[in-house]
N, C-alpha and C. Protein backbone atom coordinates (compact mmCIF):
# COMPACT_ATOMS: atom_id res chain seq x y z
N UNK A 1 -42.73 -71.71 -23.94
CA UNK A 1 -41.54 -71.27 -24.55
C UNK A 1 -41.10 -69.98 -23.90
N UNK A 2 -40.04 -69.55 -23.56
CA UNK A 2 -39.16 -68.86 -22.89
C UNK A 2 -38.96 -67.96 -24.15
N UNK A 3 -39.08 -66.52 -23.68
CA UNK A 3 -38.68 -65.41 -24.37
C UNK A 3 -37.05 -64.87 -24.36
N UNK A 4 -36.63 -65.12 -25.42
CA UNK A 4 -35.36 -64.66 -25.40
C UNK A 4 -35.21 -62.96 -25.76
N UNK A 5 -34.39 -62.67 -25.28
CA UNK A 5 -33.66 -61.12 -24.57
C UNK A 5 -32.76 -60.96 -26.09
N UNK A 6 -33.04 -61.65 -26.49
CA UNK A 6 -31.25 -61.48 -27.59
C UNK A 6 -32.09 -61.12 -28.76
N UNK A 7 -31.34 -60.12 -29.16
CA UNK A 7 -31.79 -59.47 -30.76
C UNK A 7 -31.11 -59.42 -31.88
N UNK A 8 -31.99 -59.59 -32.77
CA UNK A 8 -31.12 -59.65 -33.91
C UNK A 8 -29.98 -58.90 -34.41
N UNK A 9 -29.74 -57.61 -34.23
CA UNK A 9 -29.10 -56.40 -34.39
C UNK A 9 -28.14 -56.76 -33.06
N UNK A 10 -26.49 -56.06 -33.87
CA UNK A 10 -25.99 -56.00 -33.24
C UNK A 10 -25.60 -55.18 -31.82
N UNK A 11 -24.89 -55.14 -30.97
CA UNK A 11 -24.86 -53.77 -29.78
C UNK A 11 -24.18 -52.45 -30.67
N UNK A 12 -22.93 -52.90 -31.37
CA UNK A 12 -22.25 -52.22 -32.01
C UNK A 12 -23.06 -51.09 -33.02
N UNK A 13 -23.79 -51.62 -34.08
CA UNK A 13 -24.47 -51.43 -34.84
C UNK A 13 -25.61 -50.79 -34.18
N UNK A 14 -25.92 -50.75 -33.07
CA UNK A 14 -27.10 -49.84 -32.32
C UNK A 14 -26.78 -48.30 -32.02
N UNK A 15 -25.97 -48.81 -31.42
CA UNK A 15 -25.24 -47.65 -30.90
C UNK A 15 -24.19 -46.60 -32.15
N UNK A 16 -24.08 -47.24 -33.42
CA UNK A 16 -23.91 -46.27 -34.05
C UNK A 16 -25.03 -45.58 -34.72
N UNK A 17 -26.18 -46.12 -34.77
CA UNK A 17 -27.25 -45.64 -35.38
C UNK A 17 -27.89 -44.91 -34.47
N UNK A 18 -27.43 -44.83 -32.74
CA UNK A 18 -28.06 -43.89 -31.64
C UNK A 18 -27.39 -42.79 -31.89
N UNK A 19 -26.08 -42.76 -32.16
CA UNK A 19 -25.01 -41.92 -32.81
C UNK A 19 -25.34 -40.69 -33.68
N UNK A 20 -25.68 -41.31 -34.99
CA UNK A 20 -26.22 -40.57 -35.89
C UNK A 20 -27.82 -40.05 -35.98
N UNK A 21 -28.53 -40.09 -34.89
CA UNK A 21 -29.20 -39.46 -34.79
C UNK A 21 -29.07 -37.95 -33.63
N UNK A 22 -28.12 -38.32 -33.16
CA UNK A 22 -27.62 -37.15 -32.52
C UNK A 22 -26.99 -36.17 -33.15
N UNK A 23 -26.41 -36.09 -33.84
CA UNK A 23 -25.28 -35.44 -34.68
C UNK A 23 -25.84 -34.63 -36.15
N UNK A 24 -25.59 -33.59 -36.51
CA UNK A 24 -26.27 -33.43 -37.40
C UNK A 24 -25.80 -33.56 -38.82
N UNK A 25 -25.82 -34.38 -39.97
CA UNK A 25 -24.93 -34.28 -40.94
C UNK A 25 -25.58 -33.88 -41.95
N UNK A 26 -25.13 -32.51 -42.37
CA UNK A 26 -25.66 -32.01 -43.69
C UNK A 26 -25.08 -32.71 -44.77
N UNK A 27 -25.99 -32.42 -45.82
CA UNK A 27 -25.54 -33.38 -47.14
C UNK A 27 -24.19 -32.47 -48.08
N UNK A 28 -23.59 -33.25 -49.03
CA UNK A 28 -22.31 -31.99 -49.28
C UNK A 28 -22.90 -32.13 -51.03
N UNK A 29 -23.25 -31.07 -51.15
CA UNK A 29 -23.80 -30.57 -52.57
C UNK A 29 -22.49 -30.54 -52.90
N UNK A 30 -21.55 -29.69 -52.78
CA UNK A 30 -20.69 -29.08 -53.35
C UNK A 30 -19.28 -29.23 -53.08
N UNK A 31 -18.60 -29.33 -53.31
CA UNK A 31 -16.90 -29.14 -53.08
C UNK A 31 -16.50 -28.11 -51.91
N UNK A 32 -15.91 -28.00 -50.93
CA UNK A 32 -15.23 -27.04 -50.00
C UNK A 32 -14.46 -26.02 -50.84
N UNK A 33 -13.67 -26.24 -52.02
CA UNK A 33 -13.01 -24.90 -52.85
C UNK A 33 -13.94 -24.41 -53.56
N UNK A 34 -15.08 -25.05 -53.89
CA UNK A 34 -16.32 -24.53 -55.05
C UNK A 34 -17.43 -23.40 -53.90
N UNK A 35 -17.19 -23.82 -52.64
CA UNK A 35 -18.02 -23.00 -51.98
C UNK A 35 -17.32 -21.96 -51.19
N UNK A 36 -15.74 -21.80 -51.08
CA UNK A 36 -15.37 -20.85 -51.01
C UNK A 36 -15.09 -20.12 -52.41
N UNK A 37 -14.80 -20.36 -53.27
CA UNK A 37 -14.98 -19.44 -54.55
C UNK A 37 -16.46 -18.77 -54.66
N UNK A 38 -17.16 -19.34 -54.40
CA UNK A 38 -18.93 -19.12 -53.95
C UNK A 38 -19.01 -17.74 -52.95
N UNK A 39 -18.18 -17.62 -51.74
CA UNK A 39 -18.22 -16.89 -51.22
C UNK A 39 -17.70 -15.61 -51.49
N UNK A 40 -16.69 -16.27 -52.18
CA UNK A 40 -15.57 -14.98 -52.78
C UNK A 40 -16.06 -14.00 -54.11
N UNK A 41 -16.83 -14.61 -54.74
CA UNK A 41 -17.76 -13.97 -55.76
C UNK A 41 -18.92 -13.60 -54.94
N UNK A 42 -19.36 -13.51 -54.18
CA UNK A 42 -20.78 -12.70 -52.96
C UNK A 42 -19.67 -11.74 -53.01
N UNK A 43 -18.73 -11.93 -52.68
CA UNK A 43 -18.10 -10.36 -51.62
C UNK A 43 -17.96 -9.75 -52.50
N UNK A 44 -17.33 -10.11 -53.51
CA UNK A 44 -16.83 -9.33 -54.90
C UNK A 44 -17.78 -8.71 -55.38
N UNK A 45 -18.78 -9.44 -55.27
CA UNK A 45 -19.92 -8.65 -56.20
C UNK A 45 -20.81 -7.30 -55.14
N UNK A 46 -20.68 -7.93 -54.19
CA UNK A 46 -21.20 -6.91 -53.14
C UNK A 46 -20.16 -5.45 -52.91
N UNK A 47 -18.81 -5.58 -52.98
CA UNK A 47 -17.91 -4.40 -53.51
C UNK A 47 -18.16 -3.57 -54.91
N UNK A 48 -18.47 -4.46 -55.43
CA UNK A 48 -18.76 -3.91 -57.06
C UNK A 48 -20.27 -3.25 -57.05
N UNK A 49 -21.27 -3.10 -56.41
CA UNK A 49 -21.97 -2.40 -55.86
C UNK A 49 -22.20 -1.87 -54.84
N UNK A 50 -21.38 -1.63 -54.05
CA UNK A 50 -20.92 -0.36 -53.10
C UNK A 50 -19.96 0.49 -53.95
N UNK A 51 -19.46 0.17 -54.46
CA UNK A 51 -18.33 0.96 -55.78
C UNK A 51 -19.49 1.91 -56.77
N UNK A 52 -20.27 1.12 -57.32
CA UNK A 52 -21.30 1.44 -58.25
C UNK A 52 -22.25 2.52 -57.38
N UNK A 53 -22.34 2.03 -56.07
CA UNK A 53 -23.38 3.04 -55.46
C UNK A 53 -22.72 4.45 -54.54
N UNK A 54 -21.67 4.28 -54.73
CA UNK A 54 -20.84 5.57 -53.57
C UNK A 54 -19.64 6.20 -55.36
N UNK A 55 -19.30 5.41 -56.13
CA UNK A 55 -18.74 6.16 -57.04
C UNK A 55 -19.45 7.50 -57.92
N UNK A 56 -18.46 8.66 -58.27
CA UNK A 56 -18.77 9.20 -59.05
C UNK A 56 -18.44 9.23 -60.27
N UNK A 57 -18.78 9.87 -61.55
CA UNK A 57 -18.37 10.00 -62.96
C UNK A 57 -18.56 11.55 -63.50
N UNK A 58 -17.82 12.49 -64.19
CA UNK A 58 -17.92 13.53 -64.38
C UNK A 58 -19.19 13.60 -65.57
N UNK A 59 -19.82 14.86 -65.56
CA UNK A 59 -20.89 14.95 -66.36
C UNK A 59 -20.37 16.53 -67.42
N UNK A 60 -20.60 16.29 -68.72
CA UNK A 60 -19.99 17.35 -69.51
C UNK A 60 -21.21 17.86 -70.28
N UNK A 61 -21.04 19.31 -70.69
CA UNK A 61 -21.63 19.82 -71.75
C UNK A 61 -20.97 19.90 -72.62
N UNK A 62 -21.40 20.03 -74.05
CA UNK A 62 -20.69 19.99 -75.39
C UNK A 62 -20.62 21.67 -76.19
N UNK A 63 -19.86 22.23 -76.52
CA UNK A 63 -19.95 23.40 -77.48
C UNK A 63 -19.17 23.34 -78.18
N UNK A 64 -19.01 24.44 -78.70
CA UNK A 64 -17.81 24.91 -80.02
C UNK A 64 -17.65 26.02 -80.09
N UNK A 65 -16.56 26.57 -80.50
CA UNK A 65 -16.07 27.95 -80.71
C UNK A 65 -14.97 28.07 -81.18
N UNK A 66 -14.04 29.14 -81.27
CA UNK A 66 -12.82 29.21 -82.20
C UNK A 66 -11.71 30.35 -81.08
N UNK A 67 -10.68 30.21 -81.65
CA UNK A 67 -9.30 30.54 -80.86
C UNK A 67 -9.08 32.41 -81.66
N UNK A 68 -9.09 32.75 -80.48
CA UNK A 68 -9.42 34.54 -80.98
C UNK A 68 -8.13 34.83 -82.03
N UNK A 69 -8.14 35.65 -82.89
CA UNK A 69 -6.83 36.75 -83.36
C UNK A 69 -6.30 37.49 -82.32
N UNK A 70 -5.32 37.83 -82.29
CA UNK A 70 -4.03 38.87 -81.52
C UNK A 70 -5.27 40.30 -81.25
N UNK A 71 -5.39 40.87 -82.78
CA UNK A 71 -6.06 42.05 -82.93
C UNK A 71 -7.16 41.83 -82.20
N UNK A 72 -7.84 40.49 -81.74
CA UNK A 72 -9.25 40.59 -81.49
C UNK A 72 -8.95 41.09 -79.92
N UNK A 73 -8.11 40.81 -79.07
CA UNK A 73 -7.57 41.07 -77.97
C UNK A 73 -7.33 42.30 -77.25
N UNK A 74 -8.02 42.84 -76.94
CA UNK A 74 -7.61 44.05 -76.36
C UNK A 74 -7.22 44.48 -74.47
N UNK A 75 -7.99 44.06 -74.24
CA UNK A 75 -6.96 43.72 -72.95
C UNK A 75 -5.89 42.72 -72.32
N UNK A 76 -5.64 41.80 -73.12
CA UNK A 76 -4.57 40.95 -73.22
C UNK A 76 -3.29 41.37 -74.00
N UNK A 77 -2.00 41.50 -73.72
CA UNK A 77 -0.93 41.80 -74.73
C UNK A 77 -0.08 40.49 -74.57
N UNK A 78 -0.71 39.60 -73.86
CA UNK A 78 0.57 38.24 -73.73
C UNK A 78 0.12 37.73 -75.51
N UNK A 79 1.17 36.59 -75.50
CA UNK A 79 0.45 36.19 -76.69
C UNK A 79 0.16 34.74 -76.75
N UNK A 80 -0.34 34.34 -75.47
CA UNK A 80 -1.45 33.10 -75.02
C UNK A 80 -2.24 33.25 -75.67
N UNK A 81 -2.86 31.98 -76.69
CA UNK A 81 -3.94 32.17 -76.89
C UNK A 81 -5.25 31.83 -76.22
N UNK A 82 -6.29 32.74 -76.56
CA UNK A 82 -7.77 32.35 -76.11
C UNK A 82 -9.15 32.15 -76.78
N UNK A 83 -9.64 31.48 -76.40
CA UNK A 83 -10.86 30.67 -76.92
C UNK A 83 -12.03 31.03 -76.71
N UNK A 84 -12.84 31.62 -77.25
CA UNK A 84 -14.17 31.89 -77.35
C UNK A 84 -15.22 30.45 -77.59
N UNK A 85 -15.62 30.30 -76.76
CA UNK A 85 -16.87 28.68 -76.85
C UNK A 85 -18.55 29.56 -76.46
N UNK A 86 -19.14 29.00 -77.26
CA UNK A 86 -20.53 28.98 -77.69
C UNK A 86 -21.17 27.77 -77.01
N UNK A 87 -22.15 27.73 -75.53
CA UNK A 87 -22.65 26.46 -75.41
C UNK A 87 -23.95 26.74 -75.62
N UNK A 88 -25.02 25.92 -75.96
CA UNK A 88 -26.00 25.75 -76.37
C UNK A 88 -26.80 26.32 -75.08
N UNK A 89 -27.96 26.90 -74.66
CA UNK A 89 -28.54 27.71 -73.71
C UNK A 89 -29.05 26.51 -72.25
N UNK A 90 -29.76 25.76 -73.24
CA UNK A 90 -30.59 24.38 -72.49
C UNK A 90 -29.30 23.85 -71.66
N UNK A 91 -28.06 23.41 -72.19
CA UNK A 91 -27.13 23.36 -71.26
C UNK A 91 -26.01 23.32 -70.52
N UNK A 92 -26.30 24.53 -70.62
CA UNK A 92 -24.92 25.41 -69.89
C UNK A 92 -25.68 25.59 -68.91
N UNK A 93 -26.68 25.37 -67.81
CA UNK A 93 -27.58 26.12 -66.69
C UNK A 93 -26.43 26.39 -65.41
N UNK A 94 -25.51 25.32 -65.58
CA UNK A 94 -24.86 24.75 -64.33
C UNK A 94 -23.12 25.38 -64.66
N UNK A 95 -23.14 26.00 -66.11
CA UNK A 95 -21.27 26.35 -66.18
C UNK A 95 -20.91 28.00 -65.61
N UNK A 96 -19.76 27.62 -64.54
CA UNK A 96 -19.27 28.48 -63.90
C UNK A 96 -17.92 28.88 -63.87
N UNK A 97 -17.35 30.63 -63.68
CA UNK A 97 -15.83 30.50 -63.69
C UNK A 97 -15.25 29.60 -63.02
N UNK A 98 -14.18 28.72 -63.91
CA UNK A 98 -12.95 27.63 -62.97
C UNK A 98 -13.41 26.26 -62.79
N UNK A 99 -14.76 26.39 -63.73
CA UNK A 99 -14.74 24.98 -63.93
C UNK A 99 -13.85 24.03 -65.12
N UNK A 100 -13.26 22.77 -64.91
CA UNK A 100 -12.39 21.99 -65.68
C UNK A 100 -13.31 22.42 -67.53
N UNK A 101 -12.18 21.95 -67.93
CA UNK A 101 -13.00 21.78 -69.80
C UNK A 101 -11.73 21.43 -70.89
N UNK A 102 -12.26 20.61 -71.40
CA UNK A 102 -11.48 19.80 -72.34
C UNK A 102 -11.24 20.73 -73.82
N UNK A 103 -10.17 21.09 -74.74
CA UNK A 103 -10.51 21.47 -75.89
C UNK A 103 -10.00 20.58 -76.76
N UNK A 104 -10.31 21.02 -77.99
CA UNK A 104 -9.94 20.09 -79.32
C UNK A 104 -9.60 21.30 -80.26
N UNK A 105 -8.43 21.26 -80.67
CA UNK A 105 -8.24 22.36 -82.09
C UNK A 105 -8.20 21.75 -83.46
N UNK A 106 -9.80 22.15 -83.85
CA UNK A 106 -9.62 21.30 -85.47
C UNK A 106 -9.75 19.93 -85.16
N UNK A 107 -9.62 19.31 -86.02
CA UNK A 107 -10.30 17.67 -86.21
C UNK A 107 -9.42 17.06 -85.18
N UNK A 108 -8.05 17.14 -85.87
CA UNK A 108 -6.46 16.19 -85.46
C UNK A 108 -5.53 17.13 -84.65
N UNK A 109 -5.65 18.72 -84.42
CA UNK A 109 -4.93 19.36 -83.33
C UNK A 109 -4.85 19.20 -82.42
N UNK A 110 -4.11 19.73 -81.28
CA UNK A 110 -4.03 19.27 -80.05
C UNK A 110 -4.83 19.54 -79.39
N UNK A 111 -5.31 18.25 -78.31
CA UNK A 111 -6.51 18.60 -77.40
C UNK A 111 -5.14 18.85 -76.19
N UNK A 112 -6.59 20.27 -75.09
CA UNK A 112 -5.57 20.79 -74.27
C UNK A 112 -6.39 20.91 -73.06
N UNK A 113 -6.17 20.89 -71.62
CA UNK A 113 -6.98 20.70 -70.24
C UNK A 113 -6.96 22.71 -70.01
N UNK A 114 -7.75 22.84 -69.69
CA UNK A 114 -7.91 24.46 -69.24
C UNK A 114 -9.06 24.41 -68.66
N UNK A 115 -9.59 25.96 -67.94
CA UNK A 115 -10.29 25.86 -67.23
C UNK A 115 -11.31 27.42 -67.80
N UNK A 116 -12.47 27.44 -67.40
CA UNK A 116 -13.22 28.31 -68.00
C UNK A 116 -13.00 29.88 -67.16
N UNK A 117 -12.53 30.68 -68.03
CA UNK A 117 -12.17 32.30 -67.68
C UNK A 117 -13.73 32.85 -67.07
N UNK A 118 -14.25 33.45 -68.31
CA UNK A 118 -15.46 33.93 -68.23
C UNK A 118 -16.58 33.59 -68.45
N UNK A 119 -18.02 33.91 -68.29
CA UNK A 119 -18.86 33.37 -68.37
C UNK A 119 -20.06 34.63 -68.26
N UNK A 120 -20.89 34.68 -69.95
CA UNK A 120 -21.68 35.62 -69.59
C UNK A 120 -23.02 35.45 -69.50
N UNK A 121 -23.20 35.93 -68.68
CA UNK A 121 -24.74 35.41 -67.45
C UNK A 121 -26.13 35.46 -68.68
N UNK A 122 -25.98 36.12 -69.83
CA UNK A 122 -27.10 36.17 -70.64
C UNK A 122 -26.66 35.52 -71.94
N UNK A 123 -28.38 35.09 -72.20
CA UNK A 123 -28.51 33.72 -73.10
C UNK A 123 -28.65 35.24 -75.11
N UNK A 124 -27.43 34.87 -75.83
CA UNK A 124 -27.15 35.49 -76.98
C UNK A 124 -28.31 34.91 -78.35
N UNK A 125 -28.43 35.25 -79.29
CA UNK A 125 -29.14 35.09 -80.32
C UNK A 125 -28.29 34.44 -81.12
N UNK A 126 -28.15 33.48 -82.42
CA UNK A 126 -27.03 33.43 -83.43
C UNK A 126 -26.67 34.70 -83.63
N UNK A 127 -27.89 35.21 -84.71
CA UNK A 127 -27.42 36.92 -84.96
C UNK A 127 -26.84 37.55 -84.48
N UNK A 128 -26.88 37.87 -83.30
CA UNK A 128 -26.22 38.75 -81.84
C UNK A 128 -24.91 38.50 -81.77
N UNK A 129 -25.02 36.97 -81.98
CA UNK A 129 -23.27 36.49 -81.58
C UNK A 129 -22.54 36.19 -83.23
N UNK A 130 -22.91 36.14 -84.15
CA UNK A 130 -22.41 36.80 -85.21
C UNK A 130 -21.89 37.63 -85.64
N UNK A 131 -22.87 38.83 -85.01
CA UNK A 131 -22.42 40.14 -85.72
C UNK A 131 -21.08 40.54 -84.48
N UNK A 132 -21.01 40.06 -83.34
CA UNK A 132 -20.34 40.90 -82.16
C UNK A 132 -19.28 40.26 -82.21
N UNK A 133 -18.89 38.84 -82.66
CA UNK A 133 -17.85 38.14 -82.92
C UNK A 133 -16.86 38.04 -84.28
N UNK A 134 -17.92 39.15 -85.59
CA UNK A 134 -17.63 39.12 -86.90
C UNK A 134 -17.65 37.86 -87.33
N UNK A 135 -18.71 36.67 -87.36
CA UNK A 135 -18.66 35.36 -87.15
C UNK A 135 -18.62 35.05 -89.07
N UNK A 136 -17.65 35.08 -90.03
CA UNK A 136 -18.11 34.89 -91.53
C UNK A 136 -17.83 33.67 -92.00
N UNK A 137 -17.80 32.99 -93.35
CA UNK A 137 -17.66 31.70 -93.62
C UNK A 137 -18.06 30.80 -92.94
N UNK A 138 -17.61 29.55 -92.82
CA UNK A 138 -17.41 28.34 -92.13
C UNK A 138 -17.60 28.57 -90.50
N UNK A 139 -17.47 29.78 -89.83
CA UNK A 139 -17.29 30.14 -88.71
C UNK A 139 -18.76 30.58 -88.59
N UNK A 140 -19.59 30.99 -89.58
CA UNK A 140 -20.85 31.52 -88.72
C UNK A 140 -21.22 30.40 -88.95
N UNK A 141 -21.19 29.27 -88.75
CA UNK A 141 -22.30 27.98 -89.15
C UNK A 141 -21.67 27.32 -87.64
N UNK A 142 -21.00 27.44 -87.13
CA UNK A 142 -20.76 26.86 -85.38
C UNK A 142 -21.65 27.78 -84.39
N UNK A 143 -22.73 28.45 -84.41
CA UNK A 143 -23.79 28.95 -83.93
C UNK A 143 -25.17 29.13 -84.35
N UNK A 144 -26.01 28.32 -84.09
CA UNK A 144 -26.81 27.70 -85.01
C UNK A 144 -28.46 27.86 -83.83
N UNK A 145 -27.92 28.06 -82.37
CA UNK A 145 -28.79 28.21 -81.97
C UNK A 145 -28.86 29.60 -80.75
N UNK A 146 -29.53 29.60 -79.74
CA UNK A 146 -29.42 30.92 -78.87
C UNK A 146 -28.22 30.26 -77.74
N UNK A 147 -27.41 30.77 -77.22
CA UNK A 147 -26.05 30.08 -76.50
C UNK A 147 -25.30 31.42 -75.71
N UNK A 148 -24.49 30.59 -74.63
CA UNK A 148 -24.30 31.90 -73.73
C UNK A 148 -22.63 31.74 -74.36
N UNK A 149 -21.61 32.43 -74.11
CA UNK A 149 -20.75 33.06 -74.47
C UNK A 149 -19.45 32.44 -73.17
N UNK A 150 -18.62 31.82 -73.56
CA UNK A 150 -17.89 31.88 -72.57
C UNK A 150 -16.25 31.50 -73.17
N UNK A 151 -15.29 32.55 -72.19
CA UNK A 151 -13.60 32.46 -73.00
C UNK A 151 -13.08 31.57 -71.97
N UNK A 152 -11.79 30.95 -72.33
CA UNK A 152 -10.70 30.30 -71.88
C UNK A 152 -9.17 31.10 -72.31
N UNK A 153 -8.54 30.72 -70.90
CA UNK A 153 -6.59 30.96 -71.70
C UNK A 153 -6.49 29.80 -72.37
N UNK A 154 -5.54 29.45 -73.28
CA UNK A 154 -5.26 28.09 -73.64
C UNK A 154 -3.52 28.10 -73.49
N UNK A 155 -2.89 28.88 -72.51
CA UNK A 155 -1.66 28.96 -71.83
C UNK A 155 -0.68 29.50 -73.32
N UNK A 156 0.39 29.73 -72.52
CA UNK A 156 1.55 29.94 -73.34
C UNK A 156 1.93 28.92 -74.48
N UNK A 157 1.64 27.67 -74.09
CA UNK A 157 2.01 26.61 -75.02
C UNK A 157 1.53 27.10 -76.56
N UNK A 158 0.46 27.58 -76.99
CA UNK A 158 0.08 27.58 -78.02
C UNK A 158 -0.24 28.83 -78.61
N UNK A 159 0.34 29.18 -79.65
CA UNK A 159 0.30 30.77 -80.35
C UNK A 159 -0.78 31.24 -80.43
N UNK A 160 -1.58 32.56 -79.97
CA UNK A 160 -2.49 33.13 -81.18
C UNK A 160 -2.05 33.35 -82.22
N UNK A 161 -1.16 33.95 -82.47
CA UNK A 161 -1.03 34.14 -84.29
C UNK A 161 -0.90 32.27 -85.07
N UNK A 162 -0.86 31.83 -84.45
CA UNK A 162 -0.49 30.39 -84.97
C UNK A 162 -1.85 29.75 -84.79
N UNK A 163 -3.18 29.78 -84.10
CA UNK A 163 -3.92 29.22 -84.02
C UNK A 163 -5.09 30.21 -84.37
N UNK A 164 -5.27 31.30 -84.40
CA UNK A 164 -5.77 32.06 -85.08
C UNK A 164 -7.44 31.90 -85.82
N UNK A 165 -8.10 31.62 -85.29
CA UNK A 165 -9.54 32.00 -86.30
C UNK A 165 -9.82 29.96 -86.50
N UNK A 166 -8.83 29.53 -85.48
CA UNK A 166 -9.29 27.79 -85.70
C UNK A 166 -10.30 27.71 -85.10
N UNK A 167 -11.39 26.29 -85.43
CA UNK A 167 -11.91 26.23 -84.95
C UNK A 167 -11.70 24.85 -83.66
N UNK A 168 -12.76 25.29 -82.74
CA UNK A 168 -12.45 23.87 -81.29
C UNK A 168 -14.00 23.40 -80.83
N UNK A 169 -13.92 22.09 -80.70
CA UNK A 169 -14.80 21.47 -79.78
C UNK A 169 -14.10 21.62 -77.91
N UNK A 170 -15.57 21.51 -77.51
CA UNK A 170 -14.89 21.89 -75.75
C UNK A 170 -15.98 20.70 -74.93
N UNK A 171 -15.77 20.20 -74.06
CA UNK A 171 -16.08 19.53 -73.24
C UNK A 171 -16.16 20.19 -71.94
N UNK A 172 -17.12 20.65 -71.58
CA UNK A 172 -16.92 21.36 -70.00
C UNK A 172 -17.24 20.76 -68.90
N UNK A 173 -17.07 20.16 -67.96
CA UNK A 173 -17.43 19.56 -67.11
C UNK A 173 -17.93 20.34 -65.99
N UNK A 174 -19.52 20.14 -66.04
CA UNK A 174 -20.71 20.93 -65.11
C UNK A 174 -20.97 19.99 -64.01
N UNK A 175 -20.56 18.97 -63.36
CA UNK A 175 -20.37 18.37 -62.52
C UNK A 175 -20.65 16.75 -62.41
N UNK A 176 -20.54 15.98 -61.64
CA UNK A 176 -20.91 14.91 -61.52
C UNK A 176 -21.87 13.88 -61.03
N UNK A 177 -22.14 12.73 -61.54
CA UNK A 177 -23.14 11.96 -61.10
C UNK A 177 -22.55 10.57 -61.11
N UNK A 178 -23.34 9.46 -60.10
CA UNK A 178 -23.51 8.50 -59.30
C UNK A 178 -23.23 7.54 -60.58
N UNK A 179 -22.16 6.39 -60.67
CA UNK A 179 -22.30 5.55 -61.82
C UNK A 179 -23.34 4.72 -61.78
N UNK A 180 -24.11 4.29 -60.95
CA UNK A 180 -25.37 3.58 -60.98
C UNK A 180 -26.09 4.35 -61.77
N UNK A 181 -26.66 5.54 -61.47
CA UNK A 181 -27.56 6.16 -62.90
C UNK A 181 -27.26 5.98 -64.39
N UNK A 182 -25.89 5.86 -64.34
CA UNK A 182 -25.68 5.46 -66.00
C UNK A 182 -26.49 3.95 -66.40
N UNK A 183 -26.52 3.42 -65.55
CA UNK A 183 -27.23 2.05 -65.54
C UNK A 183 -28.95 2.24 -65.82
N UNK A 184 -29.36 3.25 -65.11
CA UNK A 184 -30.81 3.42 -65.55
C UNK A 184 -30.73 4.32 -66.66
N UNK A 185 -29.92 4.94 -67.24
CA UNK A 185 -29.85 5.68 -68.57
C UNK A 185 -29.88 4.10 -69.56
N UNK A 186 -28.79 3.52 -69.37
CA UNK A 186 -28.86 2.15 -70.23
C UNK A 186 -30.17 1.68 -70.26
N UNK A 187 -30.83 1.47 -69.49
CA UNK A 187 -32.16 0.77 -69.43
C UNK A 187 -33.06 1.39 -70.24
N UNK A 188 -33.05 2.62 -70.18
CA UNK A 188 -34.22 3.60 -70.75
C UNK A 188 -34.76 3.98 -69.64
N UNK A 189 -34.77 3.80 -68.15
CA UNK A 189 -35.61 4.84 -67.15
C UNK A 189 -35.44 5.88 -66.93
């Protein structure tokens, strides 16, 4: 018996299967718009931490103090008023003349942007700053611990005789830090 040459498989059919072994075809998991949206959320998110890691956020200390009398004024004759603030000793380490600071007059008065006048280099007693400020009523109870002493203008806009013996919260801004650390504050590290 004579060996025949002829195979079962077609030529056609060979040669596409020589085909596809040449060629490489990855499998398609996914959609072409699902994997560019894929990409587009990598970048996004990779901006959103370069943002997080090169941004800053201002960092504040907290005090209180009250808006002087006319009479209390003696080298001033404008009639701008000014603000006496009390910050707590632990931290104020870092507040300097001309740094930014936020005030508040009274609960619902107007909060106003100013910047810090003076600043005195030694840490006061309550007592100390009581007696030197005539601190009585409701007013000696906003010094409660040892705190350094520091005034503001609060501009023409607002009277001393009109604001007079009020009291203010102040926000001072002692400088800034990296918004990623707020993230390890969240954590607890």
């Amino acid at each position: 018996m004579a060996k025949s040459t002829r195979t079962i498989y077609r030529e056609k059919a060979l040669q596409h299967y020589v085909q596809s072994w040449e060629k490489v075809t990855l499998p398609r998991f996914v959609a072409p718009s699902v994997f560019t949206f894929l990409w587009l959320l990598l970048v996004l998110l990779l901006a959103a931490t370069l943002l997080a890691w090169l941004g800053q956020v201002p960092v504040y200390t907290t005090g209180s103090g009250f808006v002087l009398s006319q009479a209390s004024l003696v080298s001033d004759s404008s009639d701008a008023a000014t603000v006496v603030v009390f910050l707590p000793a632990t931290s104020a380490l870092n507040v300097k003349v001309g740094l930014p600071m936020q005030v508040q007059i009274g609960a619902t008065g107007p909060q106003l942007n100013t910047t810090v006048t003076t600043v005195e280099t030694t840490v006061l007693s309550p007592s100390v700053i009581r007696q030197r400020y005539s601190l009585n009523g409701s007013l000696a109870n906003i010094v409660t611990q040892p705190s350094i002493v520091l005034t503001a203008k609060l501009g023409s806009a607002l009277s001393a005789k009109t604001y007079a013996g009020s009291l203010v919260s102040v926000q001072v801004q002692v400088g800034t830090q990296r918004v990623l650390s707020l993230f390890n504050q969240l954590i607890g590290a």
